[in-house]
Protein backbone atom coordinates (compact mmCIF):
# COMPACT_ATOMS: atom_id res chain seq x y z
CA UNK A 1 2.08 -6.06 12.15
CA UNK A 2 2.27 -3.95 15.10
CA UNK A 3 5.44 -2.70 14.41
CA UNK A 4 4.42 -1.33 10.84
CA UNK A 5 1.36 0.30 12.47
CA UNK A 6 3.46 1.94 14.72
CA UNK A 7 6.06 3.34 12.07
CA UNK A 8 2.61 4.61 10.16
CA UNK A 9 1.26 6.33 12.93
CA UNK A 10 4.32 8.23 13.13
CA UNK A 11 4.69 9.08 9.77
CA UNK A 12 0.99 10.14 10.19
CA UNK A 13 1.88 12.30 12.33
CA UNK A 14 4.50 14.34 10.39
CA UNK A 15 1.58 15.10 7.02
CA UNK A 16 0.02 18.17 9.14
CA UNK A 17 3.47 19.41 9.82
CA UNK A 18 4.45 18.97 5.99
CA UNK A 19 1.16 20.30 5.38
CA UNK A 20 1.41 23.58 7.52
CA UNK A 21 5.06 23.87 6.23
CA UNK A 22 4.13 24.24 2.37
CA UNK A 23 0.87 26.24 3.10
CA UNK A 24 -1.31 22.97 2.16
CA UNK A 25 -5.32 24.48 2.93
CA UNK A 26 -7.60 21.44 4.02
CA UNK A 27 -10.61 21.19 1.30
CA UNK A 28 -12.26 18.58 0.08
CA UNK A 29 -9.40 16.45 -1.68
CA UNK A 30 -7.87 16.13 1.23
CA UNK A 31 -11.04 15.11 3.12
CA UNK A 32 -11.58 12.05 0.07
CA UNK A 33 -8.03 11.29 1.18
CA UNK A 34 -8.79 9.45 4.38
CA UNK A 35 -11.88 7.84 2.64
CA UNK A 36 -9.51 5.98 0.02
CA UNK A 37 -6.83 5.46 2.22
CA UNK A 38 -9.11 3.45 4.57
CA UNK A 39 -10.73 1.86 1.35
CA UNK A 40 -7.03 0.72 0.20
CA UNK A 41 -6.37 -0.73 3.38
CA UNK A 42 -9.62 -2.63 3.62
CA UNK A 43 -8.76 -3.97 0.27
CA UNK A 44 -5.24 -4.82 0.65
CA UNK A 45 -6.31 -6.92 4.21
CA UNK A 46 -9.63 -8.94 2.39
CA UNK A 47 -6.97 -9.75 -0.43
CA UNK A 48 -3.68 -10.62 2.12
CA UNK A 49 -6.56 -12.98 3.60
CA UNK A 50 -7.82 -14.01 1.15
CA UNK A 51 -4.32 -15.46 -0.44
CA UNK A 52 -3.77 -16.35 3.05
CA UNK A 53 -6.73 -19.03 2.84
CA UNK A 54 -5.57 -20.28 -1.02
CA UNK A 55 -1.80 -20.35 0.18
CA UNK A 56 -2.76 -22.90 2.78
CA UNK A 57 -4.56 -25.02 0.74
CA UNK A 58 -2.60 -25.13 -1.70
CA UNK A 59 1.41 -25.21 -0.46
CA UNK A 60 2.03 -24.48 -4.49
CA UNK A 61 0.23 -20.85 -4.55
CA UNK A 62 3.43 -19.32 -2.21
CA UNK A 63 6.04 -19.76 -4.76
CA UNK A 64 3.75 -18.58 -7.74
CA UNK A 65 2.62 -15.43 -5.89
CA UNK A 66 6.33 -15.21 -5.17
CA UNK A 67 7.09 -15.32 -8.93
CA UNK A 68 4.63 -13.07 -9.90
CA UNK A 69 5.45 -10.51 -7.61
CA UNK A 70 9.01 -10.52 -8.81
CA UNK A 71 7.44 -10.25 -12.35
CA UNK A 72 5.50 -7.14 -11.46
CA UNK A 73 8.24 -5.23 -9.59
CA UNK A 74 10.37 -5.94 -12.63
CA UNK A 75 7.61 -4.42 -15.46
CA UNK A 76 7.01 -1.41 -13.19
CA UNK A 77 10.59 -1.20 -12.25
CA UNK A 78 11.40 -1.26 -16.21
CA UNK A 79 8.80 1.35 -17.07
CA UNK A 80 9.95 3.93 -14.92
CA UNK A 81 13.67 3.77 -15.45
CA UNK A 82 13.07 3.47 -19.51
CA UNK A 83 10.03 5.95 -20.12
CA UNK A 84 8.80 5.62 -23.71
């Protein structure tokens, strides 16, 4: 966990100098974009907790959370290499 927070607050780092490179004017888009960033990440961690607390319950839940993952990686995987 600390790791990947350290690799994103590099990477945050770098969007102002991509931003100032290509001319990219702060306005109110890019104001929303912290908002649903933040929201995303809220989400994604009461979720990962969430499964966390089912998963233990229930030693079944890893390997069909596992399976479905793989399902959904292959769909969106599919659809984007064999647009309609």
């Amino acid at each position: 966990m600390a790791r990947t927070f350290v690799v994103a607050a590099h990477n945050i780092v770098i969007i102002p100098i991509v931003f100032a490179f290509f001319h990219v004017g702060v306005n109110a888009n890019i104001l929303w974009l912290a908002l649903g960033i933040s929201l995303i990440i809220v989400n994604a961690f009461w979720f990962g907790f969430f499964l966390a607390i089912v998963c233990a319950r229930f030693h079944d839940v890893p390997q069909i959370v596992t399976s479905i993952m793989q399902v959904v990686f292959f769909i969106n995987y599919h659809n984007e290499a064999f647009p309609c």
